[in-house]
N, C-alpha and C. Protein backbone atom coordinates (compact mmCIF):
# COMPACT_ATOMS: atom_id res chain seq x y z
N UNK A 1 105.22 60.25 82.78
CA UNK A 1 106.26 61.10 82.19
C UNK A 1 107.05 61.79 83.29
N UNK A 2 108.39 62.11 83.37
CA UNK A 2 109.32 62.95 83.85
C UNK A 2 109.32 64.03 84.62
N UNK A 3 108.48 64.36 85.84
CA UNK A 3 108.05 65.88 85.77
C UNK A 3 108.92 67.17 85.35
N UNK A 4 110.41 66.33 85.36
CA UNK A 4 111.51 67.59 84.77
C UNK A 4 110.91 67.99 83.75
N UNK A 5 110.29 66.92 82.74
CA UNK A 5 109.74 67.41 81.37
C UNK A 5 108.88 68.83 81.72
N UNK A 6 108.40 68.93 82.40
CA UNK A 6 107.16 70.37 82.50
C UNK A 6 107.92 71.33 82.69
N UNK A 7 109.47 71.32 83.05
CA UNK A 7 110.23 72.49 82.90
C UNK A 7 110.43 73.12 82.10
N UNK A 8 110.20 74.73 81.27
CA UNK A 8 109.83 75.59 80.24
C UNK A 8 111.54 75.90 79.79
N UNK A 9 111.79 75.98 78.53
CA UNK A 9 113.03 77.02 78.28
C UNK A 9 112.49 78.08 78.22
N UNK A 10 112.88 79.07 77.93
CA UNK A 10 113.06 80.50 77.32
C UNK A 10 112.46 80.74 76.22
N UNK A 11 111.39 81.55 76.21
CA UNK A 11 110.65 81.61 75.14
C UNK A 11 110.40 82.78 74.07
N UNK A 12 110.69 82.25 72.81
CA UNK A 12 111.35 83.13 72.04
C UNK A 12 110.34 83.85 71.26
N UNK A 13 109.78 84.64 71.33
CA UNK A 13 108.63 85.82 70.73
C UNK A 13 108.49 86.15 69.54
N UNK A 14 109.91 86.30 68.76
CA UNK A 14 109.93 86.06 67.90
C UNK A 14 109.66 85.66 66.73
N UNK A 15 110.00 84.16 67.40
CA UNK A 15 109.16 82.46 66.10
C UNK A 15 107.89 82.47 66.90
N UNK A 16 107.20 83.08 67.44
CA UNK A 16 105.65 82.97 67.56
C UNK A 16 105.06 83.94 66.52
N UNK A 17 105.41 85.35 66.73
CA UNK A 17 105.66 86.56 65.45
C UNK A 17 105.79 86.11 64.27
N UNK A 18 107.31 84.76 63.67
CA UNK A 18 107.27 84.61 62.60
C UNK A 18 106.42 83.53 61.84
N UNK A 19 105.48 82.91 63.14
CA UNK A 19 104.93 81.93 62.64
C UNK A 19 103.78 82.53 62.18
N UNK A 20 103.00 83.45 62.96
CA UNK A 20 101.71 84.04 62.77
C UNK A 20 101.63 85.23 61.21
N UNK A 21 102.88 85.29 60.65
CA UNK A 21 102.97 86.20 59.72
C UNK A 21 102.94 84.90 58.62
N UNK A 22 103.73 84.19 58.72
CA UNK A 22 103.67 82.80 57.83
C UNK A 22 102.35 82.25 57.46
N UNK A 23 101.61 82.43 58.83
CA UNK A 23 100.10 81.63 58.74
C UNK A 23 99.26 82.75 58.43
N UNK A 24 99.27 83.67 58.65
CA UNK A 24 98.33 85.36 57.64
C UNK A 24 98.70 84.36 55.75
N UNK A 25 100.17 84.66 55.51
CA UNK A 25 100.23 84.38 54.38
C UNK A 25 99.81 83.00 53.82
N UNK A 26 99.88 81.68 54.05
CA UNK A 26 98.98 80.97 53.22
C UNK A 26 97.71 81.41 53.59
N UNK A 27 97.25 81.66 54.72
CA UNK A 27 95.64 81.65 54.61
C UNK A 27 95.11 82.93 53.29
N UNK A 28 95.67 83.79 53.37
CA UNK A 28 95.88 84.52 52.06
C UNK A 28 96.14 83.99 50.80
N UNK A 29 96.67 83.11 50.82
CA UNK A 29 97.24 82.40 49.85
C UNK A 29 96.44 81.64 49.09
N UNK A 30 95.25 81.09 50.17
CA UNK A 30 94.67 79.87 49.74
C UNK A 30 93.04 80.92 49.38
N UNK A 31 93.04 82.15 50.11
CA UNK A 31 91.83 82.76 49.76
C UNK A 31 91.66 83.18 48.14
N UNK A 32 93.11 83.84 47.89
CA UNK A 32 93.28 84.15 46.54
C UNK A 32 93.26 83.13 45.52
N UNK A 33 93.25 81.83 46.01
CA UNK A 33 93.75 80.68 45.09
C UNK A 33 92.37 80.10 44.79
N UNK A 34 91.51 80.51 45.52
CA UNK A 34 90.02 79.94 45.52
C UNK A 34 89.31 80.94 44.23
N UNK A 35 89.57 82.05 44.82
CA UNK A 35 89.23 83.02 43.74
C UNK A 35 89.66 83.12 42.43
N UNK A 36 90.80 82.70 42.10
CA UNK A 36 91.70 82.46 41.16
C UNK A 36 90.90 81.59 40.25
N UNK A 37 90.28 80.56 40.89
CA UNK A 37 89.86 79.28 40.18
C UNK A 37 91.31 78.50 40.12
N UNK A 38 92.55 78.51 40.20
CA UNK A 38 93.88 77.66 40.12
C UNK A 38 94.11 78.47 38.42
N UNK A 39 94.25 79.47 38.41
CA UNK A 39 94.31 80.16 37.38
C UNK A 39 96.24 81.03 38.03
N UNK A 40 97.27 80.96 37.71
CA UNK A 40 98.31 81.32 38.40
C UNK A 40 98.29 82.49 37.85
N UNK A 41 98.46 83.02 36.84
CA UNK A 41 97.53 84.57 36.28
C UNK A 41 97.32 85.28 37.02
N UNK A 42 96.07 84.90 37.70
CA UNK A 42 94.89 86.03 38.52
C UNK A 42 95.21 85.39 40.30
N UNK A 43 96.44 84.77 40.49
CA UNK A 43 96.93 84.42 42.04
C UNK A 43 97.66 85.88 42.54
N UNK A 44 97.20 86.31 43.36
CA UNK A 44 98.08 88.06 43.65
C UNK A 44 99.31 87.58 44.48
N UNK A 45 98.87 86.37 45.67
CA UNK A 45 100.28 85.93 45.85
C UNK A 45 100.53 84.66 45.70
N UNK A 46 101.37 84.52 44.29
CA UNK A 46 101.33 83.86 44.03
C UNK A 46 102.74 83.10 44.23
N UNK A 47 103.38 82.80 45.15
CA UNK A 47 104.15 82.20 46.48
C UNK A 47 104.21 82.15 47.81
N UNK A 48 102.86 82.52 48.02
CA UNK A 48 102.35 82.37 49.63
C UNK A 48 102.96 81.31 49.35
N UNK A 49 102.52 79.56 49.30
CA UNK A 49 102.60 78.59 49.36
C UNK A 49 104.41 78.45 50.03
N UNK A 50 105.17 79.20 49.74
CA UNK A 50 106.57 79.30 50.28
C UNK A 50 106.14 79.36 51.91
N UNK A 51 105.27 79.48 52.33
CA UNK A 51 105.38 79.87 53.76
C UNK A 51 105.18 78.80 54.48
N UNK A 52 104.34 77.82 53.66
CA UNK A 52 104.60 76.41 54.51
C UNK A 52 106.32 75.91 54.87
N UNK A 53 106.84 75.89 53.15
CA UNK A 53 108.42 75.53 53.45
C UNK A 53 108.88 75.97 55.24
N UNK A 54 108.73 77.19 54.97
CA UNK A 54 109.20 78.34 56.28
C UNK A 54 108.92 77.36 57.34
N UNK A 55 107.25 77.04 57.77
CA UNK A 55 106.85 76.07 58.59
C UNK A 55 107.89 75.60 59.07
N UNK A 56 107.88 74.53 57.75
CA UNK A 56 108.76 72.98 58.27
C UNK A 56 110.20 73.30 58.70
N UNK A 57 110.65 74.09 58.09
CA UNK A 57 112.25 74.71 58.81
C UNK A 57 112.02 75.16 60.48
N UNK A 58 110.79 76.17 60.40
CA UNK A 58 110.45 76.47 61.70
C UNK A 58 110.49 75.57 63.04
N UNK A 59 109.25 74.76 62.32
CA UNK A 59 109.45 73.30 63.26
C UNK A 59 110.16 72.18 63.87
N UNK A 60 111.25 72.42 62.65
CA UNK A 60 112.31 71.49 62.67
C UNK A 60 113.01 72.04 63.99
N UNK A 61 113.68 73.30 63.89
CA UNK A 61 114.27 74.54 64.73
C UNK A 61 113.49 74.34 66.06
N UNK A 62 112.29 74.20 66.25
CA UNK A 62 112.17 74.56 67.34
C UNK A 62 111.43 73.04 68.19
N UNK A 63 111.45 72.13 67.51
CA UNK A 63 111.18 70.63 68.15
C UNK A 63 113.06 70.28 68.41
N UNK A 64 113.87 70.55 67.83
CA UNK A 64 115.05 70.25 68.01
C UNK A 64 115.21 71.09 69.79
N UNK A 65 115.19 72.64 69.68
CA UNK A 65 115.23 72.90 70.69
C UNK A 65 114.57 72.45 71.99
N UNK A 66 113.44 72.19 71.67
CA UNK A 66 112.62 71.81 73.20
C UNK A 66 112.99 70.44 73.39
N UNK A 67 113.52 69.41 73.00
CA UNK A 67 113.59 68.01 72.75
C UNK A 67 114.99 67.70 73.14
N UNK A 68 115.70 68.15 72.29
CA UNK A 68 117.37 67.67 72.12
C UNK A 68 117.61 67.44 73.40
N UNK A 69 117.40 67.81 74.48
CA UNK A 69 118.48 67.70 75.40
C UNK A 69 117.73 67.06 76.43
N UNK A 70 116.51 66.16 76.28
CA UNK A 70 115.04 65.86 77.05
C UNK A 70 115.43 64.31 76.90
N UNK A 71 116.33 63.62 75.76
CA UNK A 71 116.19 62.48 75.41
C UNK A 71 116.34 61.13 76.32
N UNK A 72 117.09 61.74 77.82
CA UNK A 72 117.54 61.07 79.00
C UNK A 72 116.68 60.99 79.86
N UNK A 73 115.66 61.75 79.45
CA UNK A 73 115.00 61.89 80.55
C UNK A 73 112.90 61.02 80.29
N UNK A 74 113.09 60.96 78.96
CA UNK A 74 112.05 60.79 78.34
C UNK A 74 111.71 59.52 77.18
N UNK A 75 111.01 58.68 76.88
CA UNK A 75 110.70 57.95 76.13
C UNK A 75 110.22 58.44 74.53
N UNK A 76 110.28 57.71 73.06
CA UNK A 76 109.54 57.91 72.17
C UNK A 76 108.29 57.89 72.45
N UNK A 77 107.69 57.00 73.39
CA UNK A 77 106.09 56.89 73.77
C UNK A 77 105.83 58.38 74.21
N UNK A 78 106.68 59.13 75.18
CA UNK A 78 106.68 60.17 75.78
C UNK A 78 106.13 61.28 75.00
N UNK A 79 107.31 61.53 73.93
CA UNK A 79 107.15 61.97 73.29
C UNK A 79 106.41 62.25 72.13
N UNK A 80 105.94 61.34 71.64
CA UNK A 80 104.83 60.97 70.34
C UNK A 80 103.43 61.79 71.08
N UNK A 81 103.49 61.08 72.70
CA UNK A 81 102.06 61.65 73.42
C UNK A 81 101.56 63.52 73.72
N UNK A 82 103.00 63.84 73.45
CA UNK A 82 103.02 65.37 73.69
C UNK A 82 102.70 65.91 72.55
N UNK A 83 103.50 65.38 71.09
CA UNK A 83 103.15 66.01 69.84
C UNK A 83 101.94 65.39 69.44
N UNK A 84 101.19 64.52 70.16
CA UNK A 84 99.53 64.10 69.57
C UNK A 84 98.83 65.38 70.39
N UNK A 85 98.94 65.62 71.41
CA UNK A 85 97.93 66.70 72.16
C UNK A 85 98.18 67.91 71.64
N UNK A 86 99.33 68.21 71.09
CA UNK A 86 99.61 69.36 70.56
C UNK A 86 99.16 69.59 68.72
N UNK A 87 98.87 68.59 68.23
CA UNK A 87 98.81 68.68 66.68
C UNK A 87 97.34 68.26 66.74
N UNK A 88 96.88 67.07 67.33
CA UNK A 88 95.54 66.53 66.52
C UNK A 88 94.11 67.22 67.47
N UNK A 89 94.02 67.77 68.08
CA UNK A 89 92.75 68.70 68.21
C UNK A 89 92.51 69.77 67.56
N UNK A 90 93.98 70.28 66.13
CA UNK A 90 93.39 70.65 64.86
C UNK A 90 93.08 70.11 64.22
N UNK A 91 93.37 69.13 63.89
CA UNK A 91 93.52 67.86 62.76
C UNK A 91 91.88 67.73 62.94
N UNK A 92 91.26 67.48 64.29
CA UNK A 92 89.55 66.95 64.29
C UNK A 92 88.91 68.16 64.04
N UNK A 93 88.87 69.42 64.42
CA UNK A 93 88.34 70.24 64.00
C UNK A 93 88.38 70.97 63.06
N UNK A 94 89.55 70.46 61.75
CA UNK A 94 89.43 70.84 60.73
C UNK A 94 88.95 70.27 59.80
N UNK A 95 88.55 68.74 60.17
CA UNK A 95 88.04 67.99 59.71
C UNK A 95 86.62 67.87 60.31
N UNK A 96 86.31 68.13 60.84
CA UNK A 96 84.75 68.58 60.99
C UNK A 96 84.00 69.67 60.28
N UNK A 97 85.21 70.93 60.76
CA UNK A 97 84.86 72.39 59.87
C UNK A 97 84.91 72.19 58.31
N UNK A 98 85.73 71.05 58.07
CA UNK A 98 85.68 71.00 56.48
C UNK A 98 84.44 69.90 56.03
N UNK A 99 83.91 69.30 56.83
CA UNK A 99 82.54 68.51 56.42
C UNK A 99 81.58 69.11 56.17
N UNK A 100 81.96 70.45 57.24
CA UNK A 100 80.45 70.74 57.21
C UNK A 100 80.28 71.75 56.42
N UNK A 101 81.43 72.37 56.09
CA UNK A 101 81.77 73.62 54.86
C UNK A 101 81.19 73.01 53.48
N UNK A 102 81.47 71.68 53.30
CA UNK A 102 81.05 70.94 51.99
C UNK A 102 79.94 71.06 51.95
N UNK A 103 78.79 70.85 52.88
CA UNK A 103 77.62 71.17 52.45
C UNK A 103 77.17 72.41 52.29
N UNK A 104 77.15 72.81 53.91
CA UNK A 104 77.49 74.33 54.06
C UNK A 104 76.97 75.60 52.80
N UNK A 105 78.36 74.97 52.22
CA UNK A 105 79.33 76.10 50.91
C UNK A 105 78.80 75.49 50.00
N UNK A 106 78.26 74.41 49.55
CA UNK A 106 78.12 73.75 48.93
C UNK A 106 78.46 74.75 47.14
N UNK A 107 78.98 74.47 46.42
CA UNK A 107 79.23 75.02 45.17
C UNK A 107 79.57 74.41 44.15
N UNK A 108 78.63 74.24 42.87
CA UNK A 108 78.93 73.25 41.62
C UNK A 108 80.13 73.37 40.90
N UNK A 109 80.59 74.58 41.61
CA UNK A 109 82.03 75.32 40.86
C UNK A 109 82.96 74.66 41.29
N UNK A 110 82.95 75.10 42.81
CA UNK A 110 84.52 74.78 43.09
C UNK A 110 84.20 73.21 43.86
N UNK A 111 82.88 72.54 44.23
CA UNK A 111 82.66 71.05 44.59
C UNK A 111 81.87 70.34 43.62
N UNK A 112 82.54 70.04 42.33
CA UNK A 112 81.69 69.82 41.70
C UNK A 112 81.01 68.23 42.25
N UNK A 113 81.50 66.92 42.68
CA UNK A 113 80.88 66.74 43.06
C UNK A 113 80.24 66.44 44.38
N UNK A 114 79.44 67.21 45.09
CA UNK A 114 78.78 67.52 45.95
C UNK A 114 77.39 67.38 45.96
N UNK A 115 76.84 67.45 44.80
CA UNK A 115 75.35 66.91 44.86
C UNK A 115 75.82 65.07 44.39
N UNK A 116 76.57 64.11 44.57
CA UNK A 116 76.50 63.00 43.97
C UNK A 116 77.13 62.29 45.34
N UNK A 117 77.65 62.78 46.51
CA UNK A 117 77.75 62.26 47.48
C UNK A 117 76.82 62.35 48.88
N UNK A 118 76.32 61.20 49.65
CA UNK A 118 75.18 61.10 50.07
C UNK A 118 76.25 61.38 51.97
N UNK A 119 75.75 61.94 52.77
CA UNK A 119 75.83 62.32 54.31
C UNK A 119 76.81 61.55 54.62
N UNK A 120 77.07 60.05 54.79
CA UNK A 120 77.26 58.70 55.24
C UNK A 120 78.70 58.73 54.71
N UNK A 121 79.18 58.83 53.45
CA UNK A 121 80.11 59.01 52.94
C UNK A 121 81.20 60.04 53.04
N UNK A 122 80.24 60.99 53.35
CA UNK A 122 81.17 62.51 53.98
C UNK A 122 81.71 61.82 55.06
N UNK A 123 80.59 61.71 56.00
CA UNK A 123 80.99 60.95 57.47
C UNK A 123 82.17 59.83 57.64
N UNK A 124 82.33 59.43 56.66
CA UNK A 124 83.43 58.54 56.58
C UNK A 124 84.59 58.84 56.22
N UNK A 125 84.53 59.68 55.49
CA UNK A 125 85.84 60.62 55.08
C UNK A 125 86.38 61.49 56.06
N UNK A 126 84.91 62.12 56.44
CA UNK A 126 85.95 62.98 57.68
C UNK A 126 86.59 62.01 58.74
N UNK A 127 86.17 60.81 59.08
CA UNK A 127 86.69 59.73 60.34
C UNK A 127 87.95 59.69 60.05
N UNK A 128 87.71 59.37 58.54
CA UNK A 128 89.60 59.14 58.07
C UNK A 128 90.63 60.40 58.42
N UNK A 129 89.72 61.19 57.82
CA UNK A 129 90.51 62.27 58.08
C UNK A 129 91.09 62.63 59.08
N UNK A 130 90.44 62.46 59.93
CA UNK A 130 90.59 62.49 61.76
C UNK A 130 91.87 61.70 62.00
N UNK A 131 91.80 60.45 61.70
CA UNK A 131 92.64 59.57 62.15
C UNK A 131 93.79 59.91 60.99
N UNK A 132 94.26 60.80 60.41
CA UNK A 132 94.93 60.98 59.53
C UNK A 132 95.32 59.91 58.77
N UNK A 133 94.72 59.47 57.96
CA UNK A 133 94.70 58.27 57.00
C UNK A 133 94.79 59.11 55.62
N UNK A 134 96.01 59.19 54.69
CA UNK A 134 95.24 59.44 53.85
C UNK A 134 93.98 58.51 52.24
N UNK A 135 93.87 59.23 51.21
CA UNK A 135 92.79 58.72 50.81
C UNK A 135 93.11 58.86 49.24
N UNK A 136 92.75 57.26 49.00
CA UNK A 136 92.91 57.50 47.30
C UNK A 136 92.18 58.38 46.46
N UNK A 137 92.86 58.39 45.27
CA UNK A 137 91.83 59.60 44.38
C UNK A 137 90.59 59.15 44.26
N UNK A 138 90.48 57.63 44.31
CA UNK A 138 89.02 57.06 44.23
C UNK A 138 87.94 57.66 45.20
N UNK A 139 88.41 58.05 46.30
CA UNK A 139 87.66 57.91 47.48
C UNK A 139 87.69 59.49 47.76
N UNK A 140 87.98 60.23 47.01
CA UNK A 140 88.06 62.13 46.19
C UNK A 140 86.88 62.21 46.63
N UNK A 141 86.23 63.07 47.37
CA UNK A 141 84.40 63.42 47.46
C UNK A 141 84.46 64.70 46.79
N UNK A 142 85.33 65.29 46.93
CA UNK A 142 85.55 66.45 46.96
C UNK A 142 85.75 67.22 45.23
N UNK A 143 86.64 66.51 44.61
CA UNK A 143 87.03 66.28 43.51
C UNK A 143 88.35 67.12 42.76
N UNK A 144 88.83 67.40 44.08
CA UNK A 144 90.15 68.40 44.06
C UNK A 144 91.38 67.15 44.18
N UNK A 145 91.03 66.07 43.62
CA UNK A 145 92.40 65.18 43.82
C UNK A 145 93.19 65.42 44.90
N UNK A 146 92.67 65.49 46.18
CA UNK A 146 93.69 66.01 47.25
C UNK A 146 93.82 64.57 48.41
N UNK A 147 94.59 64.68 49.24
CA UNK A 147 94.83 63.40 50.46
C UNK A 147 93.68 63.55 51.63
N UNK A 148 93.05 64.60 51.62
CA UNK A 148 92.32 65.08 52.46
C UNK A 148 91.28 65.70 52.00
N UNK A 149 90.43 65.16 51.61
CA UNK A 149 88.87 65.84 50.66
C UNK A 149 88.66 67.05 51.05
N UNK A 150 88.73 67.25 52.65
CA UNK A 150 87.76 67.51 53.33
C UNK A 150 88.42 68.70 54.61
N UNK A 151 89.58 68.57 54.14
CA UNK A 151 90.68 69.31 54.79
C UNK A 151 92.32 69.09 54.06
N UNK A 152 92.19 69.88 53.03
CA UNK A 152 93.31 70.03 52.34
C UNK A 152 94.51 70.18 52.59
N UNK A 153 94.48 71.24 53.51
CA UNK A 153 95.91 71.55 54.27
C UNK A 153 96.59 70.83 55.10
N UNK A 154 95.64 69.65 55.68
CA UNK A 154 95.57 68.53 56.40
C UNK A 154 96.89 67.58 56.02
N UNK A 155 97.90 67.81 54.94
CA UNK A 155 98.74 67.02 54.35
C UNK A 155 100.05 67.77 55.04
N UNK A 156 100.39 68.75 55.23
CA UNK A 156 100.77 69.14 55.91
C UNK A 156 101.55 68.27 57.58
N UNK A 157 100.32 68.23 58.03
CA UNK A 157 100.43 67.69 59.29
C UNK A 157 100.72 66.25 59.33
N UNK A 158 100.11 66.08 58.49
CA UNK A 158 100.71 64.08 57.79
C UNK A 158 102.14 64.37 57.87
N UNK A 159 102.52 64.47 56.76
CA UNK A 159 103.60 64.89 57.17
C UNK A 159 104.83 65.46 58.09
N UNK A 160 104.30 66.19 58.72
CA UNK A 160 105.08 66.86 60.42
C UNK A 160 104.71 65.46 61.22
N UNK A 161 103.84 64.78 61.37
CA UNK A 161 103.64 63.43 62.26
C UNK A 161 104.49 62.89 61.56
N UNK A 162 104.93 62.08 60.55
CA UNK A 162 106.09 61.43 59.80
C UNK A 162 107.05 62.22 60.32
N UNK A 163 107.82 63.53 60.33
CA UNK A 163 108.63 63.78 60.67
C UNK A 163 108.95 63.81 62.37
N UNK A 164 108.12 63.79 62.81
CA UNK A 164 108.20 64.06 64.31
C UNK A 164 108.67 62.10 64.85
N UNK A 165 107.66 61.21 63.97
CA UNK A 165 108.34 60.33 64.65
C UNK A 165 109.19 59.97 64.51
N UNK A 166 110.22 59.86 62.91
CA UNK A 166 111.19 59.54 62.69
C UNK A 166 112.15 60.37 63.55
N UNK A 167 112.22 61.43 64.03
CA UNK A 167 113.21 62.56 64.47
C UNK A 167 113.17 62.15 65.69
N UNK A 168 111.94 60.93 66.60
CA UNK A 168 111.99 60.46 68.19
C UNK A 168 112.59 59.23 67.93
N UNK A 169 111.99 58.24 67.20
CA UNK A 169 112.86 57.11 67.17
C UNK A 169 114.45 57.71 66.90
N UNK A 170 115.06 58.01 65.94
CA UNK A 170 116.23 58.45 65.68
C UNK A 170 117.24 59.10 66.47
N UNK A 171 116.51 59.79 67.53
CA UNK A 171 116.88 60.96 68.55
C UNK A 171 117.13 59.48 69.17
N UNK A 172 115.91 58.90 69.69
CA UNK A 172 116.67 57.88 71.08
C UNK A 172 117.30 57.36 71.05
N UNK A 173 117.62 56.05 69.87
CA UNK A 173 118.37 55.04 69.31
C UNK A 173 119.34 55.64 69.06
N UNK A 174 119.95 56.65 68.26
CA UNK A 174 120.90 56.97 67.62
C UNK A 174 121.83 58.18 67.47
N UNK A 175 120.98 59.18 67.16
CA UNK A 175 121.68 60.16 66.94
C UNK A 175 121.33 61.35 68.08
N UNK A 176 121.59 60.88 69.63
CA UNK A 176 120.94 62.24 70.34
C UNK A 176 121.93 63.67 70.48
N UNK A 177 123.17 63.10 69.95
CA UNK A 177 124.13 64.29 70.27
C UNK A 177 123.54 65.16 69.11
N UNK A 178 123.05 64.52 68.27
CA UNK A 178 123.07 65.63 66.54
C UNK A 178 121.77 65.53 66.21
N UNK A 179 120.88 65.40 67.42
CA UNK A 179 119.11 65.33 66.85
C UNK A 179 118.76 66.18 66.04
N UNK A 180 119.51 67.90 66.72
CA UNK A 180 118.89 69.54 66.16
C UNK A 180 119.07 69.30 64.80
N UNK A 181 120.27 68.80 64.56
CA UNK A 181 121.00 68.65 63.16
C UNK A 181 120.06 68.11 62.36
N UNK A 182 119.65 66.99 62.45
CA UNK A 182 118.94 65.98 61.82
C UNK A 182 117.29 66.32 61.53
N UNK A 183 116.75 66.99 63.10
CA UNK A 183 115.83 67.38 63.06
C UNK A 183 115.16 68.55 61.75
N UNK A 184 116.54 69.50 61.50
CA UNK A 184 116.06 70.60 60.77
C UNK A 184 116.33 69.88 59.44
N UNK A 185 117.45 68.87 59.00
CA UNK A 185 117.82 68.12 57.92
C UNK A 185 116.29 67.80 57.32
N UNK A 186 115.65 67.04 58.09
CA UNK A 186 114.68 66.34 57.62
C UNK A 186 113.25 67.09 57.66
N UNK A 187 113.29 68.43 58.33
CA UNK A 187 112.02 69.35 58.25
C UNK A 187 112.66 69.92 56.36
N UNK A 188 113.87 70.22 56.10
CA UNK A 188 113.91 70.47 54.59
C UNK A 188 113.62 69.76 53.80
N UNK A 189 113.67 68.71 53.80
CA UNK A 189 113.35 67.56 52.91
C UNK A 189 112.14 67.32 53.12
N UNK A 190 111.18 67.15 54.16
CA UNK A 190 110.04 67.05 54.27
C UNK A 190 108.53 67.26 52.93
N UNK A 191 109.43 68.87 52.42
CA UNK A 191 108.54 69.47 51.35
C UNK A 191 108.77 69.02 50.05
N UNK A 192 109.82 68.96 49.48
CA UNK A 192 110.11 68.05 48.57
C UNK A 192 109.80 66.63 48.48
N UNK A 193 109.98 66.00 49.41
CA UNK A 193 109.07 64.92 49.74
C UNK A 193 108.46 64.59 49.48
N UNK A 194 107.25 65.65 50.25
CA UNK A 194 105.91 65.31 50.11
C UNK A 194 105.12 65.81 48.48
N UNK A 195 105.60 66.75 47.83
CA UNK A 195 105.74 67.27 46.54
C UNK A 195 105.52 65.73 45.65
N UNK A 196 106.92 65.22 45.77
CA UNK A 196 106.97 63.61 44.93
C UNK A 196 105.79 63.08 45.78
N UNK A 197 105.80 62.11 46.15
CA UNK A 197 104.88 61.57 46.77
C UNK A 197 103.59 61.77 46.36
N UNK A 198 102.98 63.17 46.39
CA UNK A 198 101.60 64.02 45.83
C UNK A 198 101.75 63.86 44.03
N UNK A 199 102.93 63.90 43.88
CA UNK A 199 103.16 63.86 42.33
C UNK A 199 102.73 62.32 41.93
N UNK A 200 103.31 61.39 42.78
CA UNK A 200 103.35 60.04 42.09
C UNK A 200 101.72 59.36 43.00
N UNK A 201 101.22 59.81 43.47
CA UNK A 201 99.45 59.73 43.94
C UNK A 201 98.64 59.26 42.64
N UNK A 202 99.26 59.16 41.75
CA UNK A 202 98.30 58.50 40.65
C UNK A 202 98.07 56.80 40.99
N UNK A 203 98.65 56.67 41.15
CA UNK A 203 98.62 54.61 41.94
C UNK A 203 97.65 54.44 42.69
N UNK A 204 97.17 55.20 43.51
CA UNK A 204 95.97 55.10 44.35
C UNK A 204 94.72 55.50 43.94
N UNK A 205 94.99 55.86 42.52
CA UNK A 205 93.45 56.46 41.97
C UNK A 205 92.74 54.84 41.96
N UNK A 206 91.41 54.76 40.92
CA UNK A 206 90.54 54.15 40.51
C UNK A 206 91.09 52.92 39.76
């Protein structure tokens, strides 16, 4: 890689501030939602979940900035390799922390089934998980119909990897004068997106 690349912009305090207030609120979000039972009633905030949106605008904003003007100097390979070191050593440890929470936590309530899946099978789910694969409803351990048994929020980042590569291929080939543009275009759409997509997840059931 470029060593110009290791050259820093200006770093804005700010969107670190507004990210960490964003991430208080879903994690809030998702504490109350547990408690809730998915009861929207008894959710106290019940639009945390808006703070992901925030995210993806965030991200969009600020991969446009560090990037846009890098495109001469740098490859898609380049680039893909920077946003893997930077995204997936959560991705494995949330997928570990969420294996082991399943037993862990183990609860007939909120896992119901959890006594009907055997070690081996967890273990396989979390691999997927790792490698961000997601997973039909069949293959649910969990039984929350989610892409990620085992790390829920984990869809998320599926997603930001979809967006990150389309926004490098696109940036190099095509559009590098108007990447920022495009970049934040497609962090909005991202959530809606992925919304349909999660909506039409019935095809992959059983």
């Amino acid at each position: 890689m470029d060593k110009s690349l290791a050259a820093s912009k200006p770093h804005y305090l700010i969107l670190d501030g507004l990210r960490g207030v964003a991430a208080v609120v879903v994690v809030i979000f998702h504490i109350f939602e547990v408690h809730s039972m998915g009861d929207a009633q008894h959710q106290i905030i019940n639009h945390g979940y808006l703070a992901v949106d925030f995210f993806f605008l965030l991200s969009g904003y600020v991969i446009g900035y560090a990037y846009d003007d890098r495109w001469n100097k740098m490859t898609v390979g380049d680039f893909c390799k920077r946003r893997l070191i930077r995204l997936q050593p959560m991705v494995i440890l949330g997928s570990i922390i969420g294996a082991a929470c399943f037993y862990l936590q183990g609860s007939p309530e909120l896992f119901p089934l959890i006594g009907t899946k055997p070690v081996w099978k967890t273990l396989v789910i979390m691999l997927i998980g790792i490698a961000m694969i997601p997973v039909p409803i069949s293959m649910d351990i969990r039984g929350w119909q989610e892409m990620y048994p085992l790390n829920g929020p984990a869809w998320s980042l599926f997603f930001e990897y979809i967006a990150n590569i389309l926004y490098g291929v696109i940036s190099e080939k095509v559009f590098k004068n108007v990447a920022c543009n495009f970049s934040l275009c497609l962090s909005l759409s991202s959530y809606p997106i992925h919304l349909a997509c999660r909506r039409s997840y019935w095809w992959l059931g059983p």
